[in-house]
Structure formats: structure tokens, C-alpha cells
C-alpha atoms as a PDB file:
ATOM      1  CA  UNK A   1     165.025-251.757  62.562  1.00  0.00           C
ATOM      2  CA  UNK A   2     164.660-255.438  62.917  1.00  0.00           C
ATOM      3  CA  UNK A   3     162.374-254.920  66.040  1.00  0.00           C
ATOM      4  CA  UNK A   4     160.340-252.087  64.290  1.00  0.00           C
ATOM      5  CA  UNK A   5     159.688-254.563  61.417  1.00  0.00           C
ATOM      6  CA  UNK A   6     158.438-257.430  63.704  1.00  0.00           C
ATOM      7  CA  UNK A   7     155.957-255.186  65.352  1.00  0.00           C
ATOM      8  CA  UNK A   8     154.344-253.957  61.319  1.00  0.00           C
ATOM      9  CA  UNK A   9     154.503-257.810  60.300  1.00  0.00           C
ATOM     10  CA  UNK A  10     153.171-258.603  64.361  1.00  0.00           C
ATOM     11  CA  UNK A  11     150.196-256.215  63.701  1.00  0.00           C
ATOM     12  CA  UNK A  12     149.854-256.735  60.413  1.00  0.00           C
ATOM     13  CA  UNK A  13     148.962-260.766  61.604  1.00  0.00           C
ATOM     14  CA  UNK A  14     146.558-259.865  64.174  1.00  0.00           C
ATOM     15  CA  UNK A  15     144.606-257.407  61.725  1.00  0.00           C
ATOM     16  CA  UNK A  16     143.906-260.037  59.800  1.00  0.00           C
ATOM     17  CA  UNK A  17     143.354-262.696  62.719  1.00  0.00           C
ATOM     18  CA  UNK A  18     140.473-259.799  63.716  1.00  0.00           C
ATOM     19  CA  UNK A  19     138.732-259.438  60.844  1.00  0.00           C
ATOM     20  CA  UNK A  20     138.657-262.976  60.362  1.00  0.00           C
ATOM     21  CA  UNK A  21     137.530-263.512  63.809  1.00  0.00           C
ATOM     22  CA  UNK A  22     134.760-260.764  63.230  1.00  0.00           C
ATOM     23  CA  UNK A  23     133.709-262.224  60.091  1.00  0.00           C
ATOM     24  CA  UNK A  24     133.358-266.199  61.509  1.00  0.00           C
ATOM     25  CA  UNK A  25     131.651-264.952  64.640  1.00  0.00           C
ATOM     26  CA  UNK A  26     129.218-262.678  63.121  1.00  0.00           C
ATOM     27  CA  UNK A  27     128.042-265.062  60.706  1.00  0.00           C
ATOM     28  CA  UNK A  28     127.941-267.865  63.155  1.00  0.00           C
ATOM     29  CA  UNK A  29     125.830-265.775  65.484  1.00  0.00           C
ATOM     30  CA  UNK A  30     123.657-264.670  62.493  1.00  0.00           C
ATOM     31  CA  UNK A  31     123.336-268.297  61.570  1.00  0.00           C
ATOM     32  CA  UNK A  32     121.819-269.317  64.942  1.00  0.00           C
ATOM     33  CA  UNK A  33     119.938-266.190  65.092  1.00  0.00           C
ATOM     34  CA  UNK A  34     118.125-267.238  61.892  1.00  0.00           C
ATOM     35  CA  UNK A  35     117.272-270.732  63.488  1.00  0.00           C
ATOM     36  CA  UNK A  36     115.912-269.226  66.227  1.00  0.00           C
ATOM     37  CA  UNK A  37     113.583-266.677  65.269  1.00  0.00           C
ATOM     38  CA  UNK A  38     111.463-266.631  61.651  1.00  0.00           C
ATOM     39  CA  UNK A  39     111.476-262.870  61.463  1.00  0.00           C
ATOM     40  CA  UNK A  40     113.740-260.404  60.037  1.00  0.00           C
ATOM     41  CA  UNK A  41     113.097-257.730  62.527  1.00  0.00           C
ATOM     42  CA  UNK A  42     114.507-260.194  65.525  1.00  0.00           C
ATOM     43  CA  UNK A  43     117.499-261.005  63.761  1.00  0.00           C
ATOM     44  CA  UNK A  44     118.518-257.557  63.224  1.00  0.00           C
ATOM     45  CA  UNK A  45     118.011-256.298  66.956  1.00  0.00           C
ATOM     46  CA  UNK A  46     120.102-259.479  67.976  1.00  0.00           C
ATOM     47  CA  UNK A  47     122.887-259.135  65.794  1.00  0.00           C
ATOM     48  CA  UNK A  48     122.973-255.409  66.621  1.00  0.00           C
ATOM     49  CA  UNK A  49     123.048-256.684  70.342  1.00  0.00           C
ATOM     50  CA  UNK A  50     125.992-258.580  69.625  1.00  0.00           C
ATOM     51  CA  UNK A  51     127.884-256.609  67.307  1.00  0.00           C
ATOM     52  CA  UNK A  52     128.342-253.691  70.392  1.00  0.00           C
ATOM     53  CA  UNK A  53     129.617-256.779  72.440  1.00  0.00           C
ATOM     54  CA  UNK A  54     131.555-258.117  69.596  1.00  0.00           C
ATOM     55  CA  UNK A  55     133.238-254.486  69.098  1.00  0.00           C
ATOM     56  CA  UNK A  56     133.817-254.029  72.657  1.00  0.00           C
ATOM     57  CA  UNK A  57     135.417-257.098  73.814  1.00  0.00           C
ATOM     58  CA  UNK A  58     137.313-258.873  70.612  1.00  0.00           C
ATOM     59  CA  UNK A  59     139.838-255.850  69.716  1.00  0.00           C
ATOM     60  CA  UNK A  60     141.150-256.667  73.553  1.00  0.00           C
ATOM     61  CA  UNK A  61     141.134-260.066  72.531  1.00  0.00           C
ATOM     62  CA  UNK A  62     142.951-260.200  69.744  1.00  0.00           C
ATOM     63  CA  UNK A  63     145.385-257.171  70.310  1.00  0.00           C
ATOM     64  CA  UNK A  64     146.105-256.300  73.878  1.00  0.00           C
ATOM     65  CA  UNK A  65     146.123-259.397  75.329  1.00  0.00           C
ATOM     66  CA  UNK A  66     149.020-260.755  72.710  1.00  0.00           C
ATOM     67  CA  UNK A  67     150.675-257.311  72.656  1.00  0.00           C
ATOM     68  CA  UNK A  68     150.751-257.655  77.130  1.00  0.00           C
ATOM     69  CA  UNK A  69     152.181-261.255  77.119  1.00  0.00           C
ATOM     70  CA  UNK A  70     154.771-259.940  74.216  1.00  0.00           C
ATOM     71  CA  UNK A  71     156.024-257.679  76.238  1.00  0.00           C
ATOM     72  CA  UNK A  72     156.136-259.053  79.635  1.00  0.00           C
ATOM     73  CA  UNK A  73     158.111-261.931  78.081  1.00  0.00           C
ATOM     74  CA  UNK A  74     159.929-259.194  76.434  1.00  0.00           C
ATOM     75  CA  UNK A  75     160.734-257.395  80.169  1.00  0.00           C
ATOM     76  CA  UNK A  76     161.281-260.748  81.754  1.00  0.00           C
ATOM     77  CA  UNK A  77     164.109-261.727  79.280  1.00  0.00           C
ATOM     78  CA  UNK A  78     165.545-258.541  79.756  1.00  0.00           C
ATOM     79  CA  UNK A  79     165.507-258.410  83.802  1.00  0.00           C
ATOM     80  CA  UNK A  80     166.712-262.022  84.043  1.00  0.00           C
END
């Protein structure tokens, strides 16, 4: 019960980490976007460019990766 609690609170923790992560990094972008180009139009395509990349690439990020070294520390305390 303890363990199943850990892993709610665990991904409870890296929601959060993702949408802040999705929310600094968009507007960042969007920020440099907007210093680079004087248009709407180019801003739009670009952060539409970057928010497939963003979508592809930070969910691995922020939950696989932690949830892979979890549980090979997990296996490798177990097996020692």
C-alpha cells in the first residue's frame, strides 16, 4: 500500500514538473521567436514547429527516463 502510494504522490510530482516544464519552455521559445521575427504569421508556424517537438520528446523526459532509473535502482537493490 505504501509502494502504491509512492508511485500516485511519484506521478503526481512529475505531472506537475511537466506542465511546468511545458509552460517555461513554450514561453521562452515564444519569447525569442518574437525577437526574431516582426510578424505574427512566423511566430505561429515556429511555435507550432516546436510544440510537435516539445510533445514528442519532453513526456520521455520527464516520465520515462525517472520512472527507468527508479526501477533499475529498484531491481538492483533487490538482486544485490
Amino acid at each position: 500500500m505504501v509502494f502504491l502510494r509512492f508511485l500516485i504522490l511519484g506521478f503526481f510530482g512529475l505531472t506537475i514538473l511537466y506542465l511546468t516544464l511545458t509552460i517555461i519552455l513554450r514561453s521562452r521559445h515564444r519569447r525569442l521567436l518574437e525577437r526574431r521575427h516582426d510578424d505574427h504569421v512566423s511566430v505561429e508556424q515556429g511555435m507550432a514547429e516546436y510544440q510537435r517537438g516539445l510533445r514528442r520528446w519532453l513526456p520521455v523526459l520527464v516520465y520515462v527516463v525517472p520512472s527507468a532509473v527508479f526501477g533499475a535502482v529498484v531491481w538492483w537493490m533487490n538482486n544485490e
